[in-house]
N, C-alpha and C. Protein backbone atom coordinates (compact mmCIF):
# COMPACT_ATOMS: atom_id res chain seq x y z
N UNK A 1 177.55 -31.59 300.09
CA UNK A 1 177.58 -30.26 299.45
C UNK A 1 177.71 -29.18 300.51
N UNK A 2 178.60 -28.13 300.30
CA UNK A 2 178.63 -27.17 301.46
C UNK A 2 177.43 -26.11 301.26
N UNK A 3 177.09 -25.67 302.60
CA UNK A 3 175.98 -25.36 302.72
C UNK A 3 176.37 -23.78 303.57
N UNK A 4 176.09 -22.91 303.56
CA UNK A 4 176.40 -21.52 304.04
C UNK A 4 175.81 -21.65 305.19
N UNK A 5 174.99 -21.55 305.30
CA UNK A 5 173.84 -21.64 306.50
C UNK A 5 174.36 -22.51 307.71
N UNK A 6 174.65 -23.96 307.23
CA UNK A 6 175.72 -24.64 308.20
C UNK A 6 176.92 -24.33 308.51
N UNK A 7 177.87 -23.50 307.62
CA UNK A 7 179.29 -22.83 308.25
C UNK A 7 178.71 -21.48 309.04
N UNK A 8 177.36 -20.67 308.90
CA UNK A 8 177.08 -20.15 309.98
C UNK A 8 176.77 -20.35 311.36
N UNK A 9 176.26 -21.37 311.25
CA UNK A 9 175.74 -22.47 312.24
C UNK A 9 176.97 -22.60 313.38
N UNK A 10 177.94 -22.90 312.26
CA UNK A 10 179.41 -23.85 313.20
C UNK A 10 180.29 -22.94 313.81
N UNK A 11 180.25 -21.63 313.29
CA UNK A 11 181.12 -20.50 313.02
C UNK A 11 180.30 -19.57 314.78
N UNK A 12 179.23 -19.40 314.49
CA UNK A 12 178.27 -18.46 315.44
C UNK A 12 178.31 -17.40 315.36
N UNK A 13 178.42 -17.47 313.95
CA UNK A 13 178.29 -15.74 313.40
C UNK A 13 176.79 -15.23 313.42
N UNK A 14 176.78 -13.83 314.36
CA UNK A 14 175.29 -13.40 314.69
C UNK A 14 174.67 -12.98 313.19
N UNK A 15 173.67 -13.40 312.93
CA UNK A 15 172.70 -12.40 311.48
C UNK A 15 172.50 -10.77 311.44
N UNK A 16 173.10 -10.47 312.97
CA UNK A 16 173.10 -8.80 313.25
C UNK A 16 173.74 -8.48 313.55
N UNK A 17 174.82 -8.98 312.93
CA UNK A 17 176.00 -8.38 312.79
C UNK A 17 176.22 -6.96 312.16
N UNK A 18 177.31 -5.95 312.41
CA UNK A 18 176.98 -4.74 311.32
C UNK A 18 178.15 -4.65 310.44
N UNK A 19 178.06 -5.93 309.68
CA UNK A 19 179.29 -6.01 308.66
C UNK A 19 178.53 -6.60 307.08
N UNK A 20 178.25 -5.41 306.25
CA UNK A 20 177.97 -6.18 304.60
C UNK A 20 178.95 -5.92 303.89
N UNK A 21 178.39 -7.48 302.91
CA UNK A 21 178.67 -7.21 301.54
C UNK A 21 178.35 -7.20 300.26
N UNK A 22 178.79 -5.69 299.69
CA UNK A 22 177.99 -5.35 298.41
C UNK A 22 178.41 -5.81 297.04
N UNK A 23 178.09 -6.75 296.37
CA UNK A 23 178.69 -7.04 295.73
C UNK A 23 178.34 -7.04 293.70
N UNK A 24 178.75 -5.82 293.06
CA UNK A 24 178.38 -5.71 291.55
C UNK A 24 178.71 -6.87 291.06
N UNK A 25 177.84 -6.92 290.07
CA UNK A 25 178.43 -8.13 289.31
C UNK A 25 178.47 -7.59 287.70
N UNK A 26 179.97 -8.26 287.32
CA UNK A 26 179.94 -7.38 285.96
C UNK A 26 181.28 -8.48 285.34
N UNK A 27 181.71 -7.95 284.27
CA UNK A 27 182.92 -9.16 283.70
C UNK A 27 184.11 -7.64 283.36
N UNK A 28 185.19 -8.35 283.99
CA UNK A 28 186.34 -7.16 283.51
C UNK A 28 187.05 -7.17 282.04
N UNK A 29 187.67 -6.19 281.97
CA UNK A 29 188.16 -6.04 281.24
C UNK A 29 187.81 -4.52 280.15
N UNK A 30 188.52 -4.21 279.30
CA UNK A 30 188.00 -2.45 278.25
C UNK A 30 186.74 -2.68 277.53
N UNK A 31 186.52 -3.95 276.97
CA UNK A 31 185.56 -4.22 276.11
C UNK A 31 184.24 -4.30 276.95
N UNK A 32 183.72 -4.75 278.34
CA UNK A 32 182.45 -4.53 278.69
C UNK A 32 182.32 -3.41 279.69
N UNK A 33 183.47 -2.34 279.84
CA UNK A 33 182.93 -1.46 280.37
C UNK A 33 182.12 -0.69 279.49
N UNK A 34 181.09 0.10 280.36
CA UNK A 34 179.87 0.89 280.23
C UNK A 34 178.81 0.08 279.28
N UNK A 35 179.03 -1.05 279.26
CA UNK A 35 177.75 -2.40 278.75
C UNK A 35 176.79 -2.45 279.52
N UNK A 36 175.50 -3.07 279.59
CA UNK A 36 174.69 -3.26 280.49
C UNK A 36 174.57 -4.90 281.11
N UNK A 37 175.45 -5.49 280.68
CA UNK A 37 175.94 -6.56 281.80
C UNK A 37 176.94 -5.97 282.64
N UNK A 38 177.57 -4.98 282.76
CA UNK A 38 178.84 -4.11 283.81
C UNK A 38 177.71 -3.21 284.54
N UNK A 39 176.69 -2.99 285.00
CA UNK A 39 175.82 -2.14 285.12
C UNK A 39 176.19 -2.33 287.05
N UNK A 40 176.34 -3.54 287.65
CA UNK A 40 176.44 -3.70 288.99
C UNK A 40 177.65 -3.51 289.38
N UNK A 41 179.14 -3.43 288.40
CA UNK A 41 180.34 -2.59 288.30
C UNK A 41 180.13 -0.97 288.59
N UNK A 42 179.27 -0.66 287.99
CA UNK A 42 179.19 0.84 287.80
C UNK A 42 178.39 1.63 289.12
N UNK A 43 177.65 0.46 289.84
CA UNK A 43 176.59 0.96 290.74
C UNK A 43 177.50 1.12 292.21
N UNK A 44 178.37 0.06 292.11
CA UNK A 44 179.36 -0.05 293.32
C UNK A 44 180.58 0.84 292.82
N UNK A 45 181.25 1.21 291.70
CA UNK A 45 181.58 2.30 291.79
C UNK A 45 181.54 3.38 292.41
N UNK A 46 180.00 3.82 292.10
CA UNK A 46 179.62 5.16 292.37
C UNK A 46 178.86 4.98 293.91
N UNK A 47 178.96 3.98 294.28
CA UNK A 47 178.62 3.70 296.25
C UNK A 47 180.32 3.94 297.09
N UNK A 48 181.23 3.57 296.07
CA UNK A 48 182.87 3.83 296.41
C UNK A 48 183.20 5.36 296.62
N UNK A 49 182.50 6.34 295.16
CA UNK A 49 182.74 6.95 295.71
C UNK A 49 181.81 8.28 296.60
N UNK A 50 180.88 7.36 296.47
CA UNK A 50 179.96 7.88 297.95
C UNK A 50 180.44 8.07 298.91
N UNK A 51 181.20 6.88 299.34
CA UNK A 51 181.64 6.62 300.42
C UNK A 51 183.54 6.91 300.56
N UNK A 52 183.57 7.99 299.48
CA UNK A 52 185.20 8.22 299.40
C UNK A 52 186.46 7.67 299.78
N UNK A 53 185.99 6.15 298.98
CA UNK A 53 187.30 5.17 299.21
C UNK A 53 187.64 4.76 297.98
N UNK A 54 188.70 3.87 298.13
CA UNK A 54 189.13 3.18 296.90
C UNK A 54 189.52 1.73 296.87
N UNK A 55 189.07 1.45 295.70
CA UNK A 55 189.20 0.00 295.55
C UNK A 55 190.79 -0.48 295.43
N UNK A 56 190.54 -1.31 296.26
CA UNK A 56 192.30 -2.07 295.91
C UNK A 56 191.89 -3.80 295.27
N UNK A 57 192.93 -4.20 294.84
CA UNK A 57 193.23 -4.92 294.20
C UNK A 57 193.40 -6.75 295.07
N UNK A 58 192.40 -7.31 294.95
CA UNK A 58 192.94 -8.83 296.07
C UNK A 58 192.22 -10.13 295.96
N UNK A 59 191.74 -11.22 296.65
CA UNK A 59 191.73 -12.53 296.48
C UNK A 59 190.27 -11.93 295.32
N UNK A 60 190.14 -12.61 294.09
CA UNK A 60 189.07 -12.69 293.40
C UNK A 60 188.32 -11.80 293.03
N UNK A 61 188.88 -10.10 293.76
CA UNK A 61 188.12 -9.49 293.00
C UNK A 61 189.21 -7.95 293.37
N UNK A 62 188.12 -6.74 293.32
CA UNK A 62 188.80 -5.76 293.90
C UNK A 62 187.66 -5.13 294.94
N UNK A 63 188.38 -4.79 296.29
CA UNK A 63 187.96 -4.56 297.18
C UNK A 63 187.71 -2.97 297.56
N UNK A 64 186.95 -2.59 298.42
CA UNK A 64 186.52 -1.44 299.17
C UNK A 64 186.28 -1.41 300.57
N UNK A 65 186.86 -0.87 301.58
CA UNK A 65 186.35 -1.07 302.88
C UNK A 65 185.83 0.20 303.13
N UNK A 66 184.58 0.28 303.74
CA UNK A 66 184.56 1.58 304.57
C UNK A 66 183.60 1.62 305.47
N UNK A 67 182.94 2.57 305.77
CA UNK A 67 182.29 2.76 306.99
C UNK A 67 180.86 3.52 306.81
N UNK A 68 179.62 3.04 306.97
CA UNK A 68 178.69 3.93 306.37
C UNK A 68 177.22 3.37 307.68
N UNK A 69 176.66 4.55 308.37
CA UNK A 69 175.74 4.46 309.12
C UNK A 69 175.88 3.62 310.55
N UNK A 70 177.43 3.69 310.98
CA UNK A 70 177.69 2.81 312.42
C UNK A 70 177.72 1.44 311.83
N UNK A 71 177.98 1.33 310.28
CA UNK A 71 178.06 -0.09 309.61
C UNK A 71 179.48 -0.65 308.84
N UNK A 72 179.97 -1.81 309.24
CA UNK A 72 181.49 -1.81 308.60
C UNK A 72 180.63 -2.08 306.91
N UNK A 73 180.95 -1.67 305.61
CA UNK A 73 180.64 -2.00 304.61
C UNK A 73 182.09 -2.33 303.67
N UNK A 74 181.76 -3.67 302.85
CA UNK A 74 183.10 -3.93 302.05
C UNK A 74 182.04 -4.07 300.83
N UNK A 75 182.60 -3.84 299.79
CA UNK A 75 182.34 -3.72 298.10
C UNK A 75 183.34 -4.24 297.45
N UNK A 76 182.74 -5.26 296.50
CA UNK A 76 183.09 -6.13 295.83
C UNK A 76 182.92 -5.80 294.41
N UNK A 77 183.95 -6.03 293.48
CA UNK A 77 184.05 -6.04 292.05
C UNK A 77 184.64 -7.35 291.94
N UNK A 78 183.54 -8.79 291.44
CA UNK A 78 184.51 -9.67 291.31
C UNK A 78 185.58 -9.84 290.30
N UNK A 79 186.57 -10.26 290.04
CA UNK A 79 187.30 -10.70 288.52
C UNK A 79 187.38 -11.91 288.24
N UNK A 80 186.28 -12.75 288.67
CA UNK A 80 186.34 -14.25 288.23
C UNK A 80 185.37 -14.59 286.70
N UNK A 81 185.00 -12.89 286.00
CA UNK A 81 184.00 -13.06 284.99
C UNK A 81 182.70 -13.80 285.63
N UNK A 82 182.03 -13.22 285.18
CA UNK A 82 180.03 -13.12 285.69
C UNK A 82 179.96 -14.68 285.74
N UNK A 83 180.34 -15.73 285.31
CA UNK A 83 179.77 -17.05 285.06
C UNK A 83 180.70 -17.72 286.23
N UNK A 84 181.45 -17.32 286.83
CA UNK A 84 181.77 -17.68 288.37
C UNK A 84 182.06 -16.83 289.37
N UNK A 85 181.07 -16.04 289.84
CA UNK A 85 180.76 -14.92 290.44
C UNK A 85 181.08 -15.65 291.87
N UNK A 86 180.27 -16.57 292.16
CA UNK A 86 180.00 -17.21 293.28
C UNK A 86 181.35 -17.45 294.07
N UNK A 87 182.53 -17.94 293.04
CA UNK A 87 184.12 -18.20 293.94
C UNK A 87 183.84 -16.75 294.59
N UNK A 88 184.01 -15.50 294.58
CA UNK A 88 184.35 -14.41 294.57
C UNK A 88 183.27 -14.51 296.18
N UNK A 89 182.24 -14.54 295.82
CA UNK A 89 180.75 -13.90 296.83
C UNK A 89 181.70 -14.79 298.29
N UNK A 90 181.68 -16.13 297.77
CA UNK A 90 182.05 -17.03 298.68
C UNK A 90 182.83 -17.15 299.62
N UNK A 91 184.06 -16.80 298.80
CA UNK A 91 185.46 -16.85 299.67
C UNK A 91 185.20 -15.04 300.86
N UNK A 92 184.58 -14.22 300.09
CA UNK A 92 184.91 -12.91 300.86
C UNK A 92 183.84 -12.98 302.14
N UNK A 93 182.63 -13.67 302.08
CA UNK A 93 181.53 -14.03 303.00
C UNK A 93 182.67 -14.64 304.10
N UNK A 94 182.93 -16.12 303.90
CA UNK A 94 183.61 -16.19 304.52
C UNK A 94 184.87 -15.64 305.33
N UNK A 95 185.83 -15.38 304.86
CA UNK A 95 186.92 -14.29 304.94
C UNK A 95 186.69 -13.29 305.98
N UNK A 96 185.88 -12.65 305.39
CA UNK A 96 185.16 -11.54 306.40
C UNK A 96 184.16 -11.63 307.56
N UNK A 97 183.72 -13.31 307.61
CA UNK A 97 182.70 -13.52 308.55
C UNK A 97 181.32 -12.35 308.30
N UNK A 98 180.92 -12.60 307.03
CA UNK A 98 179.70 -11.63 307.08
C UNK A 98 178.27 -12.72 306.71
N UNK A 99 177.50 -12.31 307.87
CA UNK A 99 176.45 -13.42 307.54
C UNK A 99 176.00 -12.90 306.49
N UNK A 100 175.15 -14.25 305.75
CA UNK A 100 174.39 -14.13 304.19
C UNK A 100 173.11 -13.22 304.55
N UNK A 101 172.65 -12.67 305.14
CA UNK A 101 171.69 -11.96 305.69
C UNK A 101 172.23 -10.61 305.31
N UNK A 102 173.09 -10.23 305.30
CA UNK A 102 173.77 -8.88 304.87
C UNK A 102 175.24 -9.17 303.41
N UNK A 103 174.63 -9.68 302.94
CA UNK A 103 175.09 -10.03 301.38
C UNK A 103 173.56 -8.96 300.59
N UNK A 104 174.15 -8.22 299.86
CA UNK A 104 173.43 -7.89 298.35
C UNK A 104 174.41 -7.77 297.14
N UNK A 105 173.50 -8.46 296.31
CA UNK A 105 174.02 -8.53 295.12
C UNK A 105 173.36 -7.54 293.85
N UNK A 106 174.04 -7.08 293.11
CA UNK A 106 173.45 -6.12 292.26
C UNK A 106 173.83 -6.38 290.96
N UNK A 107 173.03 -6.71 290.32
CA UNK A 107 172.76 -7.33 289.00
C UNK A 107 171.96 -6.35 288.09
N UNK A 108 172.21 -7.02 286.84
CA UNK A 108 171.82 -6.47 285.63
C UNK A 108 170.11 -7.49 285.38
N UNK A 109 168.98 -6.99 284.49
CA UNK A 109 168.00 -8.33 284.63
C UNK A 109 167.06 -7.21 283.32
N UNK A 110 166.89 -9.04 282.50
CA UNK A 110 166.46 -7.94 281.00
C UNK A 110 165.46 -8.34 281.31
N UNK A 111 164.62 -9.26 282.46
CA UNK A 111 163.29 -9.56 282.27
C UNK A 111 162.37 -7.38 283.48
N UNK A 112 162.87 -6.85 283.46
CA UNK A 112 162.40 -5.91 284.17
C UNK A 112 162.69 -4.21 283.00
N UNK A 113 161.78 -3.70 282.66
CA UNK A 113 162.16 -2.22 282.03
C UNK A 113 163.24 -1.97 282.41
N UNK A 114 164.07 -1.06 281.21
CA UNK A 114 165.02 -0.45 281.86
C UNK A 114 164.57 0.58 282.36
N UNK A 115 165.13 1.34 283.57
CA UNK A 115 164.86 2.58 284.34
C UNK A 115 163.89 2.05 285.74
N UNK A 116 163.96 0.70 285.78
CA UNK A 116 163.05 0.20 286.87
C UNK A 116 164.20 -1.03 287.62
N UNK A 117 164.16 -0.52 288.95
CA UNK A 117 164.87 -1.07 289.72
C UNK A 117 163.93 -2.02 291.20
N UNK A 118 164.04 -3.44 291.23
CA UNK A 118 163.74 -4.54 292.16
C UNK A 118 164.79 -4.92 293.26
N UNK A 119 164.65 -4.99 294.63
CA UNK A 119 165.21 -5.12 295.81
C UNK A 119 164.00 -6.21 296.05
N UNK A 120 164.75 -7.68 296.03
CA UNK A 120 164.48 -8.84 296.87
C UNK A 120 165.36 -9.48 297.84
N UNK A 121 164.42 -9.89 298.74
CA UNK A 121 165.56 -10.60 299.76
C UNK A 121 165.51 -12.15 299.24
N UNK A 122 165.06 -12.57 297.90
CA UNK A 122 165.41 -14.12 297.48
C UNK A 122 164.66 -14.05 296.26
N UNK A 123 164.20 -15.19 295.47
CA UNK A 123 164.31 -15.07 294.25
C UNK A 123 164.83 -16.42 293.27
N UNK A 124 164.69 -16.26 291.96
CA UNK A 124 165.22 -17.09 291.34
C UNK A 124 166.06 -16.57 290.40
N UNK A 125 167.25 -17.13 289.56
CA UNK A 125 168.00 -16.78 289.01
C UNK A 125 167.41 -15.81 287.40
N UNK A 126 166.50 -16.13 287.28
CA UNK A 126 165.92 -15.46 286.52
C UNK A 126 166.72 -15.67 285.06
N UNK A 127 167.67 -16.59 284.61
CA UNK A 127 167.99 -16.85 283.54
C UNK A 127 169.64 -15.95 283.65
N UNK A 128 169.96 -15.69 284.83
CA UNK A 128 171.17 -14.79 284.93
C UNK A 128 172.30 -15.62 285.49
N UNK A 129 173.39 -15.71 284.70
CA UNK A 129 174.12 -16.73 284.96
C UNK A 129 175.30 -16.36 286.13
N UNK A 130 175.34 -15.08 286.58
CA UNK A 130 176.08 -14.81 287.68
C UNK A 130 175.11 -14.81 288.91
N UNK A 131 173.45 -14.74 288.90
CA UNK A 131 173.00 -15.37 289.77
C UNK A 131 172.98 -16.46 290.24
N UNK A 132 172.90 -17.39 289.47
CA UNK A 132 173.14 -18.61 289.35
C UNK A 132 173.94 -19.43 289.66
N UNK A 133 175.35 -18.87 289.57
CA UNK A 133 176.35 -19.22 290.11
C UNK A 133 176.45 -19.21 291.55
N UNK A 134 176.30 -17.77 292.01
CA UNK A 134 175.85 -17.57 293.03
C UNK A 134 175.16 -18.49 294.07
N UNK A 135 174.07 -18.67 293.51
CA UNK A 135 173.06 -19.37 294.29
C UNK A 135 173.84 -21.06 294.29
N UNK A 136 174.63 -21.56 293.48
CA UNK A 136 175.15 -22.98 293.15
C UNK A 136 176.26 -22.61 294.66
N UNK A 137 177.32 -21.75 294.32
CA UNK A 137 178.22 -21.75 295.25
C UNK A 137 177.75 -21.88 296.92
N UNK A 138 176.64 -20.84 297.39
CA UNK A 138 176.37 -20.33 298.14
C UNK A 138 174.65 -21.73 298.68
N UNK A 139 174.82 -22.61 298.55
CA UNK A 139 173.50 -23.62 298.20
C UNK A 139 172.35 -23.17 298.52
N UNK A 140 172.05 -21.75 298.08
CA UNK A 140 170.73 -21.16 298.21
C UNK A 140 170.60 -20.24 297.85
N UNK A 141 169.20 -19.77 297.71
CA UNK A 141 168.85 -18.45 296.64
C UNK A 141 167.99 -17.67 297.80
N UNK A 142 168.64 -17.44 299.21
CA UNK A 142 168.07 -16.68 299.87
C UNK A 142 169.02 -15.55 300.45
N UNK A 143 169.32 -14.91 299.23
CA UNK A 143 170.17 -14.04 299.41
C UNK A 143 169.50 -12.69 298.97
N UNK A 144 169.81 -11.46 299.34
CA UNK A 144 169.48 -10.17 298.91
C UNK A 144 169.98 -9.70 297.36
N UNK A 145 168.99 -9.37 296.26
CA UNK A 145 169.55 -8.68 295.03
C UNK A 145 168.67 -7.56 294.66
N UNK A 146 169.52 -6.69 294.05
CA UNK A 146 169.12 -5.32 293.13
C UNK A 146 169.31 -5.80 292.01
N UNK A 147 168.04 -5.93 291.33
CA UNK A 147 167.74 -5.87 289.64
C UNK A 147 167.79 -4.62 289.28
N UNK A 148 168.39 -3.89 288.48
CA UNK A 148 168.46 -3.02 287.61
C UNK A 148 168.25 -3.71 285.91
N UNK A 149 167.03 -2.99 286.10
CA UNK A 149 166.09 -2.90 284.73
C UNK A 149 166.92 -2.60 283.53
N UNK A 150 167.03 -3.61 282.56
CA UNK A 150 168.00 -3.25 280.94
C UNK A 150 167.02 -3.64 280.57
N UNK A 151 165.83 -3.70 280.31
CA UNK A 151 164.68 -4.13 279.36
C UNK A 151 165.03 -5.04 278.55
N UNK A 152 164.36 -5.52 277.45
CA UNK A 152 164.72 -6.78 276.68
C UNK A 152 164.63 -6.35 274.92
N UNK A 153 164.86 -5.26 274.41
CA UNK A 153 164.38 -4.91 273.36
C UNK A 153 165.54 -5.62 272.10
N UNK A 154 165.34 -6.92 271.95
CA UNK A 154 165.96 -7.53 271.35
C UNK A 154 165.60 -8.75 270.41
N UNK A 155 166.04 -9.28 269.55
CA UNK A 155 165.48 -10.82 268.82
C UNK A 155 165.80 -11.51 269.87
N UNK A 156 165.05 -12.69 269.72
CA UNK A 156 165.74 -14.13 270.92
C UNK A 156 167.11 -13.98 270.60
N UNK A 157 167.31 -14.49 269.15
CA UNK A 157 168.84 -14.48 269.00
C UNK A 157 170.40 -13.86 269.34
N UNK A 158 169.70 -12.63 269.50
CA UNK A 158 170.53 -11.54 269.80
C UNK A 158 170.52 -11.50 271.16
N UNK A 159 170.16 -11.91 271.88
CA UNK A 159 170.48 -12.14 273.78
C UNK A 159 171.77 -11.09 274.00
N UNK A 160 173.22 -12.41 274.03
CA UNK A 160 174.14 -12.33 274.19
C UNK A 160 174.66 -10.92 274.10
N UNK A 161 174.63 -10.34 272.57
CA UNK A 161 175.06 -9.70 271.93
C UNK A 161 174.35 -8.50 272.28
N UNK A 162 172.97 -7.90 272.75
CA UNK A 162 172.00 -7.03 273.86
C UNK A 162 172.85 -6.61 275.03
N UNK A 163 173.16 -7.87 275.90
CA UNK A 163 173.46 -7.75 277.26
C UNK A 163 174.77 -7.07 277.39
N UNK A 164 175.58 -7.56 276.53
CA UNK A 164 177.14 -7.17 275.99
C UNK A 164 177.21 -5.96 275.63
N UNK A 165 176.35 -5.23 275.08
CA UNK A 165 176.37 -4.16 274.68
C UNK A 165 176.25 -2.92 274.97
N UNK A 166 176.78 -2.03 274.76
CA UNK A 166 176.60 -0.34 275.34
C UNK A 166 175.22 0.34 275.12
N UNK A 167 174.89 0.92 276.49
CA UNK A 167 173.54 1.56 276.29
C UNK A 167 173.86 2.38 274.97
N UNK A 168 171.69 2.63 274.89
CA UNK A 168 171.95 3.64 273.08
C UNK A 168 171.69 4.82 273.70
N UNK A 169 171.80 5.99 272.97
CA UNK A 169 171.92 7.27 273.47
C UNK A 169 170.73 7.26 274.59
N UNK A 170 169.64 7.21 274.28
CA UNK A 170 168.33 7.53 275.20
C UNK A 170 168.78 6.97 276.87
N UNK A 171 169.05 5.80 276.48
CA UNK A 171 169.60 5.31 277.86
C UNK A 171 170.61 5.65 278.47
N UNK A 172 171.43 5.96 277.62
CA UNK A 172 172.64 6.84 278.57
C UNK A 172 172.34 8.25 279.38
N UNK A 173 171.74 9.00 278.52
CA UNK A 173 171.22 9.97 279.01
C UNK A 173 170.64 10.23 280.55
N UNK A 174 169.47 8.94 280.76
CA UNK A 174 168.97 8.69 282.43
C UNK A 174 170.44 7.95 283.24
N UNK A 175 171.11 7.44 282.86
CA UNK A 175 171.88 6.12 283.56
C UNK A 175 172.68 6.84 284.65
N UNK A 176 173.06 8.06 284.54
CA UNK A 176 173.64 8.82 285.66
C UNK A 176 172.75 8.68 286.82
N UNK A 177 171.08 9.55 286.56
CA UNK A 177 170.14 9.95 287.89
C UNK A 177 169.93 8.17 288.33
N UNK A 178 169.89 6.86 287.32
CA UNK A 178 169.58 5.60 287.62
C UNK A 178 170.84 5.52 288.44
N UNK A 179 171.50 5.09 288.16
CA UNK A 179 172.62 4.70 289.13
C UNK A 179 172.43 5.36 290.83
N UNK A 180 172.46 6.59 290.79
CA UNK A 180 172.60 7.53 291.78
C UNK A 180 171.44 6.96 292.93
N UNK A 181 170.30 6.57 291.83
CA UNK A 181 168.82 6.17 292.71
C UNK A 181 168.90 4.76 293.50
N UNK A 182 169.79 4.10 292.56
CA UNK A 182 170.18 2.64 292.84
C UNK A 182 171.22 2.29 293.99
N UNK A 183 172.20 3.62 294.31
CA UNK A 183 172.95 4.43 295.20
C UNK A 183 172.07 4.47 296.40
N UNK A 184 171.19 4.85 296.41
CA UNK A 184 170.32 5.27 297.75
C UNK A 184 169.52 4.35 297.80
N UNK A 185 169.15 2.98 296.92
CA UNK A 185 168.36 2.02 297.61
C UNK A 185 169.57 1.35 298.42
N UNK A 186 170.43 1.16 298.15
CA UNK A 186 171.71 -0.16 299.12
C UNK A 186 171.94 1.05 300.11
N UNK A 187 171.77 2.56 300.15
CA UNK A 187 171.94 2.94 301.30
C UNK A 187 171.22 2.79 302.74
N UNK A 188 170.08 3.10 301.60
CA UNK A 188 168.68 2.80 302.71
C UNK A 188 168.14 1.31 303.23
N UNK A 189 168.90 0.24 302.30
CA UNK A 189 168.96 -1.04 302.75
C UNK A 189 169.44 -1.52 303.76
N UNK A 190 171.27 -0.65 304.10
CA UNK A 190 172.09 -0.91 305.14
C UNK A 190 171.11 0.13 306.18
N UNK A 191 170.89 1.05 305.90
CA UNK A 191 170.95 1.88 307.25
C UNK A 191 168.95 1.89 307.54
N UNK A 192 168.19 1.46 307.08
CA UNK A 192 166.91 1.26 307.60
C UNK A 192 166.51 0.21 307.42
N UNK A 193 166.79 -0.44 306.85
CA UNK A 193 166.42 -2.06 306.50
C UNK A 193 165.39 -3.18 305.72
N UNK A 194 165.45 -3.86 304.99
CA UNK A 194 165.17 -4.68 303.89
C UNK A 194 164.14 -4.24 303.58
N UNK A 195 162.92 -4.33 304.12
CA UNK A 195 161.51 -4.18 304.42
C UNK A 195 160.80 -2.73 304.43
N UNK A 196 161.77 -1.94 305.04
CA UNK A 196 161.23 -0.53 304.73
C UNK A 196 161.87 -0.32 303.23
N UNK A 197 162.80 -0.45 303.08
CA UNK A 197 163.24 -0.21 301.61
C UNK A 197 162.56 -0.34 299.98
N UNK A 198 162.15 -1.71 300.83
CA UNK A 198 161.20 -2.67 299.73
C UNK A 198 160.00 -1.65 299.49
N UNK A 199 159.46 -1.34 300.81
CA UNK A 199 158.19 -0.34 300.70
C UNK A 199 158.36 1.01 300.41
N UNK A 200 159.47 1.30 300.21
CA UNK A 200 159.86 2.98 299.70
C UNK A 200 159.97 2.68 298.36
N UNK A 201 161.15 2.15 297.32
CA UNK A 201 161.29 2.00 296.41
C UNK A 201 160.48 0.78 295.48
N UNK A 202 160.55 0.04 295.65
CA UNK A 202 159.86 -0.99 294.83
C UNK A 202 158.64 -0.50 294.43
């Protein structure tokens, strides 16, 4: 089984390196934009245009290069749909030679309030199937993620059909200042680092 950690190994790619990647996770297409499974689409958006670039179009997803705090940063929108996220994480890690140490992933997670945002450096998939993938492709779950809080206010049954769905007015209303806040944790992630971050926001 390929193992990340060992193509770092073989490769001698330093862990301090100053090259990440940010990567939303969301499913394309008209029908799940502004859903709260597209929520890590929307967060790297608005880090794009923080960082006044633009996404182009290429292997597995659509890309962003730019430059933020003496740091090369690339942003990721995959298009392999959320349930094989991992081709996408994988091939551009590689590609780009960016150690898994400076991988974050930014996800949607109904087990957390909405309006409440989690920065871990590992974790379990938490029932999220583009984590999951993730962690299958990548043979480990010691990777960096942003949970952004969609709360769970739903029947069991209705899961699917929750996650899929467009915030209701109340929530739209905050989702601008949320995003923006969620904006300045991956800033303060790249440019002060994991641990102070954790202790500012979390």
């Amino acid at each position: 089984m390929f193992s990340i950690f060992k193509y770092f190994q073989k490769s001698s790619i330093s862990p301090n390196n100053k090259k990440f990647l940010i990567v939303g996770l969301g499913n394309i297409g008209e029908e799940y934009k502004n859903t709260r499974h597209n929520i890590g689409f929307d967060i790297v958006d608005q880090l794009g245009k923080n960082l006044k670039g633009t996404f182009n179009a290429a292997k597995y997803g659509d890309i962003l290069k730019s430059k933020y705090a003496g740091k090369q940063i690339i942003l990721l929108k995959p298009n392999t749909f959320m349930n094989l996220s991992g081709k996408a994480v994988l091939y551009w890690l590689r590609k780009e030679k960016i150690h898994i140490n400076n991988l974050i992933i930014i996800v949607d997670d109904l087990n957390i309030n909405f309006g409440v945002s989690r920065l871990k450096p590992s974790g379990s998939d938490g029932g999220h199937n583009g984590l999951k993938d993730i962690a299958n492709s990548l043979n480990t779950s010691n990777f960096t993620r942003l949970r952004f809080g969609i709360g769970n206010n739903f029947k069991k049954k209705d899961q699917v059909d929750f996650v899929l769905s467009k915030w209701n007015n109340e929530e739209a209303k905050n989702l601008e200042y949320l995003i923006n806040k969620n904006v300045e944790i991956i800033f303060s992630s790249i440019k002060q680092g994991l641990d102070f971050t954790m202790n500012k926001y979390n």
